[in-house]
Protein backbone atom coordinates (compact mmCIF):
# COMPACT_ATOMS: atom_id res chain seq x y z
CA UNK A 1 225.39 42.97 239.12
CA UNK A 2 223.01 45.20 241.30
CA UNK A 3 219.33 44.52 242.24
CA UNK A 4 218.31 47.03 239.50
CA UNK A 5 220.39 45.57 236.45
CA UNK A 6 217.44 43.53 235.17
CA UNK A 7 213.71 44.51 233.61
CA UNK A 8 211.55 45.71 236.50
CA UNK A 9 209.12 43.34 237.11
CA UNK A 10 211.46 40.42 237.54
CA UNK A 11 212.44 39.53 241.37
CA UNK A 12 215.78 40.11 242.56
CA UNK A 13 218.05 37.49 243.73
CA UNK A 14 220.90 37.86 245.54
CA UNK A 15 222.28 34.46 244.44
CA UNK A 16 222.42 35.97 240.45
CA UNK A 17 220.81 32.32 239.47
CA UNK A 18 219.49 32.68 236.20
CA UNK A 19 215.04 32.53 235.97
CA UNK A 20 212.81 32.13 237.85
CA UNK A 21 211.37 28.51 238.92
CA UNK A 22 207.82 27.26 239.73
CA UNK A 23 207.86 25.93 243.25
CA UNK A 24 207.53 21.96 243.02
CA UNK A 25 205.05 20.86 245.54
CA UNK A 26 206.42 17.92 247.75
CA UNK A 27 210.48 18.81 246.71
CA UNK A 28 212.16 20.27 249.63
CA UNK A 29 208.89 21.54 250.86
CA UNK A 30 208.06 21.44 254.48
CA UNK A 31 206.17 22.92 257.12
CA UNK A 32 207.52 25.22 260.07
CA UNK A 33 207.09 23.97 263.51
CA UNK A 34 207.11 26.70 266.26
CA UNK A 35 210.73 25.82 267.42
CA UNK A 36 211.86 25.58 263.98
CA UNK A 37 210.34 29.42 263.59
CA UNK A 38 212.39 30.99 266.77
CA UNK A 39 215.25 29.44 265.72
CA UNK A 40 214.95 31.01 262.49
CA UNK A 41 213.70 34.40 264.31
CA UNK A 42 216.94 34.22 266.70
CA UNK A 43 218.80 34.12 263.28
CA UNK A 44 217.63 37.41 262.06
CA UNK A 45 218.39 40.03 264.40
CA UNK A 46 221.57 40.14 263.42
CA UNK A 47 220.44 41.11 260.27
CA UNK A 48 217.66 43.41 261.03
CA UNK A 49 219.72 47.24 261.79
CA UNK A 50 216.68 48.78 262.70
CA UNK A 51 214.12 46.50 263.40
CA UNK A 52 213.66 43.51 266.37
CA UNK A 53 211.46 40.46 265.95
CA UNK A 54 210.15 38.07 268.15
CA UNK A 55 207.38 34.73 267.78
CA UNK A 56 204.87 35.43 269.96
CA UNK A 57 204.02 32.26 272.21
CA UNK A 58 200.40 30.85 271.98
CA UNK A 59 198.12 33.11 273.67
CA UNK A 60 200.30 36.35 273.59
CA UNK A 61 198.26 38.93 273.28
CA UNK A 62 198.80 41.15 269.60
CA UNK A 63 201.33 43.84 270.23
CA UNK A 64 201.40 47.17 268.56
CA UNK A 65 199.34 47.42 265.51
CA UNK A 66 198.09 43.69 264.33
CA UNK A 67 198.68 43.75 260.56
CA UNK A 68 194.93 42.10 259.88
CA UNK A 69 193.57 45.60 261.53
CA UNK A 70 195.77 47.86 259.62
CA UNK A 71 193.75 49.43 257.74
CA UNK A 72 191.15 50.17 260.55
CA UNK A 73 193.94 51.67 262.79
CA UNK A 74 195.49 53.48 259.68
CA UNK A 75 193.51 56.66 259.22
CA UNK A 76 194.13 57.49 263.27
CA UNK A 77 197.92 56.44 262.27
CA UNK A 78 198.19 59.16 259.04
CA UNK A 79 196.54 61.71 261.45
CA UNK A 80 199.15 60.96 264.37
CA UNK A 81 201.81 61.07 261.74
CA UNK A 82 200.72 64.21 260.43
CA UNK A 83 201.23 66.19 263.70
CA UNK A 84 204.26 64.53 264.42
CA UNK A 85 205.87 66.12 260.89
CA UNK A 86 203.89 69.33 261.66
CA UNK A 87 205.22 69.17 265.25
CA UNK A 88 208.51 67.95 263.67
CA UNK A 89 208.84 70.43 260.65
CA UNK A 90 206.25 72.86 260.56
CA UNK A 91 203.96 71.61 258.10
CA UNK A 92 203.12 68.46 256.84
CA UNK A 93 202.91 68.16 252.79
CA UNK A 94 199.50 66.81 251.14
CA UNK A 95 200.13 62.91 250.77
CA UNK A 96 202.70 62.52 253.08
CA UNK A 97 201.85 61.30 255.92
CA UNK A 98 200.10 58.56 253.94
CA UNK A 99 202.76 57.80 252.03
CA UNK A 100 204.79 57.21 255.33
CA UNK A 101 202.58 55.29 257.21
CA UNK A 102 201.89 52.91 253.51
CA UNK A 103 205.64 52.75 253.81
CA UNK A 104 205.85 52.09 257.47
CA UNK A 105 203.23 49.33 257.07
CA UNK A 106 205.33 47.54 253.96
CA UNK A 107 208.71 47.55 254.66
CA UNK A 108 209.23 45.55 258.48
CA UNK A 109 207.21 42.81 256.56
CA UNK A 110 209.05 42.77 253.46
CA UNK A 111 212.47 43.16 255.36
CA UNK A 112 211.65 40.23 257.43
CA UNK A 113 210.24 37.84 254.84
CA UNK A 114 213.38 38.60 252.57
CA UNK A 115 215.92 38.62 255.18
CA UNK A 116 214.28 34.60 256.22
CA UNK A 117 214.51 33.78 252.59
CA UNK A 118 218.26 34.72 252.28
CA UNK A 119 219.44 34.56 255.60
CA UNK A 120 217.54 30.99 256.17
CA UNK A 121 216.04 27.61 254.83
CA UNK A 122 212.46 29.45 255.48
CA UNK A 123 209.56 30.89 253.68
CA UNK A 124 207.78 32.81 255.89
CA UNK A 125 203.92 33.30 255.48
CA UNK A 126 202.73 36.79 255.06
CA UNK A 127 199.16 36.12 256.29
CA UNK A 128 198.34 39.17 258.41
CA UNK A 129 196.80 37.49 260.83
CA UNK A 130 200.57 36.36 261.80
CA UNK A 131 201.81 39.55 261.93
CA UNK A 132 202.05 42.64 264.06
CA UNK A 133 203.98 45.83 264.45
CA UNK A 134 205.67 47.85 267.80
CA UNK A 135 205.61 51.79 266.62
CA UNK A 136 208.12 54.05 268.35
CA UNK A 137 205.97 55.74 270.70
CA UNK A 138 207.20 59.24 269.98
CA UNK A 139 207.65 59.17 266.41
CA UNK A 140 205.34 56.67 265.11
CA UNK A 141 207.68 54.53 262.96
CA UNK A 142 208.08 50.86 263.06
CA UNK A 143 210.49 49.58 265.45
CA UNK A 144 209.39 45.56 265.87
CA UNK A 145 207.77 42.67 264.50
CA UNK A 146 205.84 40.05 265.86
CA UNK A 147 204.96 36.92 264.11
CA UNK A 148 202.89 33.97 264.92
CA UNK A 149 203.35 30.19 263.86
CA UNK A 150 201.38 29.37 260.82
CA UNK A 151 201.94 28.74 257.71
CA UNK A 152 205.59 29.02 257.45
CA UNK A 153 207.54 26.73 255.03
CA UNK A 154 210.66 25.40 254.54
CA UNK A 155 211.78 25.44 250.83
CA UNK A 156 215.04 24.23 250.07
CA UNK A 157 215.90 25.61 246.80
CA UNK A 158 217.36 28.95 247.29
CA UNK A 159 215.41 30.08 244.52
CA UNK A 160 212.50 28.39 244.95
CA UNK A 161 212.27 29.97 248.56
CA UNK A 162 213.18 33.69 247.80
CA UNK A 163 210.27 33.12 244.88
CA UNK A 164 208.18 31.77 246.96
CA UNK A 165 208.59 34.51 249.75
CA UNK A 166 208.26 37.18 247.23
CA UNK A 167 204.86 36.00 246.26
CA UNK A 168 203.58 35.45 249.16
CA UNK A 169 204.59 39.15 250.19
CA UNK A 170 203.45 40.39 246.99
CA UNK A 171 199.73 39.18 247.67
CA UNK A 172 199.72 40.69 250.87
CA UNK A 173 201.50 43.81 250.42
CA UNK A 174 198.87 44.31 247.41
CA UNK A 175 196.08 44.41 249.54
CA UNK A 176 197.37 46.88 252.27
CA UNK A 177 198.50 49.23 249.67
CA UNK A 178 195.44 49.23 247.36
CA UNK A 179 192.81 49.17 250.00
CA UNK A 180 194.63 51.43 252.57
CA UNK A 181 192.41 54.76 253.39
CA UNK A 182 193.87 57.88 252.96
CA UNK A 183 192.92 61.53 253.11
CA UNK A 184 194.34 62.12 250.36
CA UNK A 185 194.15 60.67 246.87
CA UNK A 186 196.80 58.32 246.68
CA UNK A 187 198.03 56.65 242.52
CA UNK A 188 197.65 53.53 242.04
CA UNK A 189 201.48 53.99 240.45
CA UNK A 190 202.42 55.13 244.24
CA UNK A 191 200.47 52.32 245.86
CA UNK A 192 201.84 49.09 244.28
CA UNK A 193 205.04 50.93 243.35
CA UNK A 194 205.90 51.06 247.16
CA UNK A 195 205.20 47.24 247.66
CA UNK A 196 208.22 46.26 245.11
CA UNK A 197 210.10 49.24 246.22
CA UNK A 198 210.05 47.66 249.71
CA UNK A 199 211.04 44.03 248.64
CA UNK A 200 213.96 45.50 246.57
CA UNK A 201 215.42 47.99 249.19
CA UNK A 202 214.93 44.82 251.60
CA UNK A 203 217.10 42.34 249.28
CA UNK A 204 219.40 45.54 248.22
CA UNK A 205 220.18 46.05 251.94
CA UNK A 206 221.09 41.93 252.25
CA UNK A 207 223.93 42.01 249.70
CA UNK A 208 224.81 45.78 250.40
CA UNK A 209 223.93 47.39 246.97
CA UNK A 210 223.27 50.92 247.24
CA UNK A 211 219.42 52.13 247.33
CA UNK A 212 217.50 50.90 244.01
CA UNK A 213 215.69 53.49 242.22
CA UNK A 214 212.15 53.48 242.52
CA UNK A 215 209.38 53.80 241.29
CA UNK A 216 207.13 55.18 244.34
CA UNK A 217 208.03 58.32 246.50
CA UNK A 218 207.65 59.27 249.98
CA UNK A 219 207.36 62.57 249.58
CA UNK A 220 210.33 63.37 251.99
CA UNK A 221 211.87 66.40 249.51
CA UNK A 222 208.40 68.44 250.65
CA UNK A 223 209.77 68.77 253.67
CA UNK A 224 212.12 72.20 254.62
CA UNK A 225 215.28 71.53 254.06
CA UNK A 226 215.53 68.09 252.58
CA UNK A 227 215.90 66.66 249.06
CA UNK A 228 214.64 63.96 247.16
CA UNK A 229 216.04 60.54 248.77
CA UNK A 230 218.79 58.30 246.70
CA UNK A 231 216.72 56.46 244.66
CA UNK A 232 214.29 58.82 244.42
CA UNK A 233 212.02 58.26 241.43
CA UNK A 234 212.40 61.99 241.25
CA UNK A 235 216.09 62.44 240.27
CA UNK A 236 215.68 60.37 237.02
């Protein structure tokens, strides 16, 4: 069974267990200690094809864009982006250089925080203050992750830790995408569609299912000479 094979709206799990479960505070619930979090870190690259991640050490400066200033940076990030594609293509379709950069901003987090879930005992916490992004310098695209110690759990239910992650994710993600500035008017539809897109493509990458179809679009088929991407909200 694939990642899509079940009403939207209820999370993915690799694992196939049958509904979801209410964490249980105080069963197989833990906090993360900083060794416990590179450990898990040094576990993921493996994992990761296009990403790296790192913990930053205490007093490491933010690198990249810190995800709690996003949405300051991100109007100076849709206009870079936007001569990039020009520079790139030619032109650079209405909406899509937001979409990218909303895109750009979701998926290294929710890539991360599923692979921990699946790939290890932990729960990461999606607290943007935690988090930062390394862009590629030419083209503007995430290439690495930093993340701080916090709140991390460990959760030992399988279950109860991919749910857990998800949420946590979810809450985050929500905010970026409905509050993120853009030149252009952006749907609400588009907005919180690409925060579940991201967490499904993430756990349909883990258990190699092809791409999910979804429900936001980043507006790659404007571009000369391309075509809607698989999954593509727009070939259904």
């Amino acid at each position: 069974m694939g990642p899509r094979q079940r009403p939207r709206g209820v999370r993915p799990r690799p694992d196939q267990q049958e509904g979801p479960r209410r964490l249980r505070e105080g069963h197989g619930l833990s906090e993360v200690s900083a060794d416990e979090l590179r450990a898990a870190v040094a576990q993921l690259d493996r994992h990761l094809a296009f990403l790296t991640v790192r913990v930053a050490d205490d007093g490491d400066p933010d690198r990249g864009i810190p995800l709690a200033r996003a949405l300051q940076v991100a109007p100076r990030w849709i206009e870079a982006y936007r001569e990039v594609t020009i520079a790139q293509s030619g032109t650079a379709p209405a909406g899509m250089p937001s979409a990218f950069v909303l895109q750009y901003l979701l998926d290294p987090l929710a890539t991360v925080i599923a692979t921990a879930a699946v790939r290890t005992p932990f729960a990461l916490d999606a607290d943007p203050a935690l988090w930062s992004l390394d862009l590629d310098p030419s083209y503007l695209y995430p290439v690495a992750v930093q993340v701080r110690p916090g709140g991390h759990q460990r959760v030992d239910d399988d279950v109860d830790r991919l749910e857990t992650a998800w949420a946590g994710y979810r809450d985050t993600g929500t905010t970026l995408a409905t509050r993120l500035p853009t030149p252009t008017k952006m749907s609400s539809r588009q907005r919180l569609g690409m925060v579940e897109d991201m967490w499904e493509i993430a756990l349909a990458r883990l258990v190699g299912a092809p791409p999910p179809e979804r429900t936001s679009c980043c507006l790659m088929y404007a571009l000369p000479g391309l075509d809607a991407c698989a999954g593509c909200p727009r070939r259904t």
